[in-house]
Protein backbone atom coordinates (compact mmCIF):
# COMPACT_ATOMS: atom_id res chain seq x y z
CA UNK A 1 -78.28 -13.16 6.83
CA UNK A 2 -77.14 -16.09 4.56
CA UNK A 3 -74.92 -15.71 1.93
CA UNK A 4 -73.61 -17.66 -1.12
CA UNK A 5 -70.28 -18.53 0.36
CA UNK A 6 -71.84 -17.67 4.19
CA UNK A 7 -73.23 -15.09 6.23
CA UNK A 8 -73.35 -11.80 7.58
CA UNK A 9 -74.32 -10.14 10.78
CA UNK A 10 -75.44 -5.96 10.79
CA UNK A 11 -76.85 -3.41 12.24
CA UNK A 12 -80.15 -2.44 10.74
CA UNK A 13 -80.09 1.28 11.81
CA UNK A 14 -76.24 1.48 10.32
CA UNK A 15 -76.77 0.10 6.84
CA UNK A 16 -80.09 -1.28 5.37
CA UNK A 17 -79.79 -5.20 3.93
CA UNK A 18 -75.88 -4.73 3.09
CA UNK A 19 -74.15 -6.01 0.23
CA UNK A 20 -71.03 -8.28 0.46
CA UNK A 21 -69.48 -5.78 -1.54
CA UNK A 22 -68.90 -3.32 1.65
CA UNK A 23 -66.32 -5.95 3.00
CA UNK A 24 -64.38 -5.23 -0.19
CA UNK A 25 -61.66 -2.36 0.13
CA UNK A 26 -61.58 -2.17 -3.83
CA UNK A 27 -65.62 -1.23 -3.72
CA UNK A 28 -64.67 1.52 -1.84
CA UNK A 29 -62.13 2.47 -3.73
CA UNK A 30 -63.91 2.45 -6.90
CA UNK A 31 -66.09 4.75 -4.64
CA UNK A 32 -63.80 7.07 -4.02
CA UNK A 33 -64.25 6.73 -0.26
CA UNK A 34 -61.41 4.45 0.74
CA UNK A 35 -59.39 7.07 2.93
CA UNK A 36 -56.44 4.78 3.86
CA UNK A 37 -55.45 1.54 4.61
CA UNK A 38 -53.19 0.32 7.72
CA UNK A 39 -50.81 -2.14 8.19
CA UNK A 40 -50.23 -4.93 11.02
CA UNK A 41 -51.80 -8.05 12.09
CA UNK A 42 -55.16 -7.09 10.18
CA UNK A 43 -55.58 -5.07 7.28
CA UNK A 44 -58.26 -2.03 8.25
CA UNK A 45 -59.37 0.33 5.95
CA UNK A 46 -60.75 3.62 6.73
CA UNK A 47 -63.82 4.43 4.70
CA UNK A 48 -65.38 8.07 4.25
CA UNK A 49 -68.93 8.06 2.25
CA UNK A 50 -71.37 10.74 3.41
CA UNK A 51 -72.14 10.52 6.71
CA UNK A 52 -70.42 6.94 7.17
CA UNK A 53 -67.32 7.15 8.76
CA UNK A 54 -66.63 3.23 8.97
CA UNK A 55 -63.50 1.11 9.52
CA UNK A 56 -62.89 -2.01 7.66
CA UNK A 57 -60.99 -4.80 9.44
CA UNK A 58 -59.53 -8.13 7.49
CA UNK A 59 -59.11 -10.81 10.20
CA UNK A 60 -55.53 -11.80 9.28
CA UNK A 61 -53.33 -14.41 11.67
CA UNK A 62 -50.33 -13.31 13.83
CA UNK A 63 -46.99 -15.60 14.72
CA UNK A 64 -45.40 -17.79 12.84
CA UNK A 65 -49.09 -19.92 11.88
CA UNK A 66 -49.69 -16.65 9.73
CA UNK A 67 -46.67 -18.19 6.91
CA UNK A 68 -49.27 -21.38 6.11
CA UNK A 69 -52.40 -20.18 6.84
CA UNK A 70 -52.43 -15.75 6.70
CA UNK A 71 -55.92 -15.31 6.93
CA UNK A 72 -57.65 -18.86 7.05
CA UNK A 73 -59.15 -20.17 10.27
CA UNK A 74 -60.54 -23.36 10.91
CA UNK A 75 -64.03 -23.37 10.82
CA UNK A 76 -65.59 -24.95 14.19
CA UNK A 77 -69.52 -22.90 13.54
CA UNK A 78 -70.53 -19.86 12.70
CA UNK A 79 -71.18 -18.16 16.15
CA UNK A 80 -67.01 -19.12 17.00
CA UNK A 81 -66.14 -17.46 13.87
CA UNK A 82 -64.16 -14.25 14.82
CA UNK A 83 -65.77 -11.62 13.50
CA UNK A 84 -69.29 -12.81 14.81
CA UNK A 85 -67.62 -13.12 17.72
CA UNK A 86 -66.56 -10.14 17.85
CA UNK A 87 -69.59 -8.15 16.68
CA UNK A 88 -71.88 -9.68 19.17
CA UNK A 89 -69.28 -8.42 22.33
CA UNK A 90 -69.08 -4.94 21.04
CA UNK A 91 -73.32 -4.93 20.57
CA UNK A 92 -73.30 -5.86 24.08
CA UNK A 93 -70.57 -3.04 25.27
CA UNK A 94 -72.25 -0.77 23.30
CA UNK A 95 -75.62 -1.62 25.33
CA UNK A 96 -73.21 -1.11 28.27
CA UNK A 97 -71.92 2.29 27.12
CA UNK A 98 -68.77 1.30 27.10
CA UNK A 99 -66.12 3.42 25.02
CA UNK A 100 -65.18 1.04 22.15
CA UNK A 101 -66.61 1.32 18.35
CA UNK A 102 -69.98 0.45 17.63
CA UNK A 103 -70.26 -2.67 15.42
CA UNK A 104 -71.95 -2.50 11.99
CA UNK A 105 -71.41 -5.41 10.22
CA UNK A 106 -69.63 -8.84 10.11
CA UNK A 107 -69.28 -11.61 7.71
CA UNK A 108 -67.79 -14.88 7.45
CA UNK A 109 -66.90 -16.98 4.25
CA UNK A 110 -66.44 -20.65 4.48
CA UNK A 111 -64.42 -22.72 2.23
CA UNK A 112 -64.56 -26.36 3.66
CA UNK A 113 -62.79 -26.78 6.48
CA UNK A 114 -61.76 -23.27 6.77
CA UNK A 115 -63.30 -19.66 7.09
CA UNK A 116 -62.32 -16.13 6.58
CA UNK A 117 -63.54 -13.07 8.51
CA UNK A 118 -64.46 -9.19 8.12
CA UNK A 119 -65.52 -7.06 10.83
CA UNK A 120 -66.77 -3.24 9.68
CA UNK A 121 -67.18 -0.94 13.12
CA UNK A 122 -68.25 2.62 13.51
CA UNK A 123 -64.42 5.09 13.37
CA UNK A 124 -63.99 6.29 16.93
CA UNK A 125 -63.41 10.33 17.61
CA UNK A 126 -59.91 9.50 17.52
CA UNK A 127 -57.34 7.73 15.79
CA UNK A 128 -54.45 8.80 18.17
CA UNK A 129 -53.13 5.51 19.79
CA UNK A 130 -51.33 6.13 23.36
CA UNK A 131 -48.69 4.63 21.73
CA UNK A 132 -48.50 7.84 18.93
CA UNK A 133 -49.00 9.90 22.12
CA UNK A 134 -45.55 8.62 23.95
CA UNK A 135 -44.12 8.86 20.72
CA UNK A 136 -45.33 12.56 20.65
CA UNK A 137 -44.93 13.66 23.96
CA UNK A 138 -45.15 12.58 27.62
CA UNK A 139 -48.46 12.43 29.38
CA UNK A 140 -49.68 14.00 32.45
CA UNK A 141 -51.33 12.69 35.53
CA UNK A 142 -54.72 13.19 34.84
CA UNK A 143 -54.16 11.75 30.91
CA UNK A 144 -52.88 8.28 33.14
CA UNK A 145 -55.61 8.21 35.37
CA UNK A 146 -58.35 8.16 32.63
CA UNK A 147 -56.35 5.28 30.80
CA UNK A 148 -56.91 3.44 33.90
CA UNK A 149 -60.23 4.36 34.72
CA UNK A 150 -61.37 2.97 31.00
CA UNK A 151 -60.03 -0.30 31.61
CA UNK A 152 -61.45 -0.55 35.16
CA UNK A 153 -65.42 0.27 33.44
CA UNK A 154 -64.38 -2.55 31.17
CA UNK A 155 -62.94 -5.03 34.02
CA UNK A 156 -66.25 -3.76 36.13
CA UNK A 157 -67.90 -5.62 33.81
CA UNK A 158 -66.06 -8.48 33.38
CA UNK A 159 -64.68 -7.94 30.14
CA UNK A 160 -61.78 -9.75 29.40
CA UNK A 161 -59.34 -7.78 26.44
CA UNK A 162 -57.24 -10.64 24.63
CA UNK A 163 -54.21 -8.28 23.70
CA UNK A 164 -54.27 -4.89 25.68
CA UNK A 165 -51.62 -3.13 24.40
CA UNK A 166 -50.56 0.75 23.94
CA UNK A 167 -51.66 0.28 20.29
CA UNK A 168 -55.23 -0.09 20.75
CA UNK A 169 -55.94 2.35 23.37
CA UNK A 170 -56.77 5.64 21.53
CA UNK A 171 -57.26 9.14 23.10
CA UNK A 172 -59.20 12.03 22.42
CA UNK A 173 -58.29 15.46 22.38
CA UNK A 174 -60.84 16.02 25.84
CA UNK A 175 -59.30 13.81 27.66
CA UNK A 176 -61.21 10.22 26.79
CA UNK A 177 -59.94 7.13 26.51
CA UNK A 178 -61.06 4.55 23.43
CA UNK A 179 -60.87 0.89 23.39
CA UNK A 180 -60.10 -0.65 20.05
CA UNK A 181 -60.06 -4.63 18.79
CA UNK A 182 -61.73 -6.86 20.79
CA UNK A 183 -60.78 -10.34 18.85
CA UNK A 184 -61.27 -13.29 20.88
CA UNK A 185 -62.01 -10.97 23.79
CA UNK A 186 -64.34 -12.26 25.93
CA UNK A 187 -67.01 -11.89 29.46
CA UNK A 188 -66.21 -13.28 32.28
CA UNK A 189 -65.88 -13.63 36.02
CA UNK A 190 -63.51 -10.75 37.44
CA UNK A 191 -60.44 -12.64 38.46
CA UNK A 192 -56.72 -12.64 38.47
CA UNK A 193 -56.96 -12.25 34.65
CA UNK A 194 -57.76 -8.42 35.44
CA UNK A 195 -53.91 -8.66 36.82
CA UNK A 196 -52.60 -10.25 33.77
CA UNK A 197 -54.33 -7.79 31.23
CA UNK A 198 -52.82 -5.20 33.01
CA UNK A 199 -49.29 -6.60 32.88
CA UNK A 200 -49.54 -7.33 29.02
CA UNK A 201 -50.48 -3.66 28.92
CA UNK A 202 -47.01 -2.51 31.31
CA UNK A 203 -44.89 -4.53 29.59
CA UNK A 204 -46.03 -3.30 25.98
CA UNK A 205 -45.71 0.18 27.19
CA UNK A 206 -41.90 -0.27 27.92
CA UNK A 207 -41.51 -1.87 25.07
CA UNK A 208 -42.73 1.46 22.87
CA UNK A 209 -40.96 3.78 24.71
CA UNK A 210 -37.74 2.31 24.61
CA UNK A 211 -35.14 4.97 23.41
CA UNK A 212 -37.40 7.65 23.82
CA UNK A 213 -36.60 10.12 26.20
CA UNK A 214 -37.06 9.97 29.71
CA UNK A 215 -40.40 10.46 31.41
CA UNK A 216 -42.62 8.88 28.81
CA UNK A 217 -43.47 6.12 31.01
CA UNK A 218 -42.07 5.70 34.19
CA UNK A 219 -43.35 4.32 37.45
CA UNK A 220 -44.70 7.44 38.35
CA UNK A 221 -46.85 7.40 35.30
CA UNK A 222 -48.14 3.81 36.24
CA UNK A 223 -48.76 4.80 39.67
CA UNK A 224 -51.13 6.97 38.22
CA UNK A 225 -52.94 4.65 35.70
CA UNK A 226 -53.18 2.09 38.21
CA UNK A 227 -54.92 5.41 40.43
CA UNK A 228 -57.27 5.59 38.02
CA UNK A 229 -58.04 2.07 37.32
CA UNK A 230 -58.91 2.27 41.27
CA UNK A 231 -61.89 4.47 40.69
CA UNK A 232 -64.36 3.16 38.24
């Protein structure tokens, strides 16, 4: 769908010829359905209208390119753009039944050379990241082995997570595992890159537990993830 400044991508059966305004926190505050906003690389928004329980995601830069241009990307087409990106490789994980949100809409808005991005995605059953859950608690075997076993059905199917981290794996209360921001994730041929993905994913896990006490995650506890990650 064209738009003045660009264009949008949805789900029909979500939201029926969409408005720019839903990529707009303050519409939904005006609303009275803007639930709460989140920090970090993006800026998400929770939003709570009836029966849409959506989340709101501002494509914002990380590193030290984020001090010139914060949420400005260089625009190279509109099928590269981020968030279309994005959108199209959760409609296909979706189709897989894979556990990651369901897309609803995208847009992009182009100002020359440059673009900027929203991404709105069905909320997940849980907003408990396994980060929250260290934090919280240690985990048990079995909670380890289904964190494994969700990135093996995504590595099954060649899908390539750019930043797996403990802060975008979320887990339910019966036991399932969620898998959350897929930006410039991508499908590919299985490969070492299953190897690295899963050291990105160690190494941020030691990094969130650090000072907590013992037993949070240990080798023990990886032993068992990479258990699970062994049966698909």
């Amino acid at each position: 769908m064209i738009t003045a400044r660009g264009a949008m991508l949805y789900d029909a059966s979500c939201v029926d010829q969409p408005r720019e305004e839903i990529f707009d926190a303050g519409y939904w505050s005006a609303r009275g359905a803007l639930e709460q906003t989140a920090g970090g690389r993006g800026t998400v928004a929770y939003l709570r209208e009836g029966d849409r329980h959506w989340v709101l995601r501002h494509y914002r830069r990380g590193g030290l390119v984020a001090r010139f241009l914060d949420d400005a990307y260089l625009w190279t087409g509109a099928e590269r753009t981020r968030s279309f990106a994005e959108w199209r490789l959760l409609r296909q994980l979706r189709d897989w039944a894979l556990p990651v949100p369901r897309p609803v809409a995208a847009r992009f808005t182009r100002s020359g050379l440059l673009y900027r991005a929203d991404l709105i995605t069905e909320e997940l059953p849980s907003r408990t990241t396994l980060a929250m859950a260290l934090a919280s608690g240690a985990l048990g075997e079995a909670a380890w082995q289904a964190v494994g076993r969700c990135i093996a059905s995504l590595h099954v199917r060649g899908v390539q997570h750019a930043d797996l981290n403990a802060h975008n794996l979320l887990l339910g209360r019966d036991g399932s595992v969620f898998v959350l921001d897929f930006d410039r994730g991508r499908l590919r041929a299985r490969g070492a890159w299953e190897s690295t993905v899963l050291g990105r994913l160690r190494r941020s896990l030691a990094k969130v537990t650090v000072g907590l006490p013992r037993g949070r995650f240990d080798e023990a506890a990886w032993r068992s993830l990479l258990q699970g990650y062994g049966e698909p």
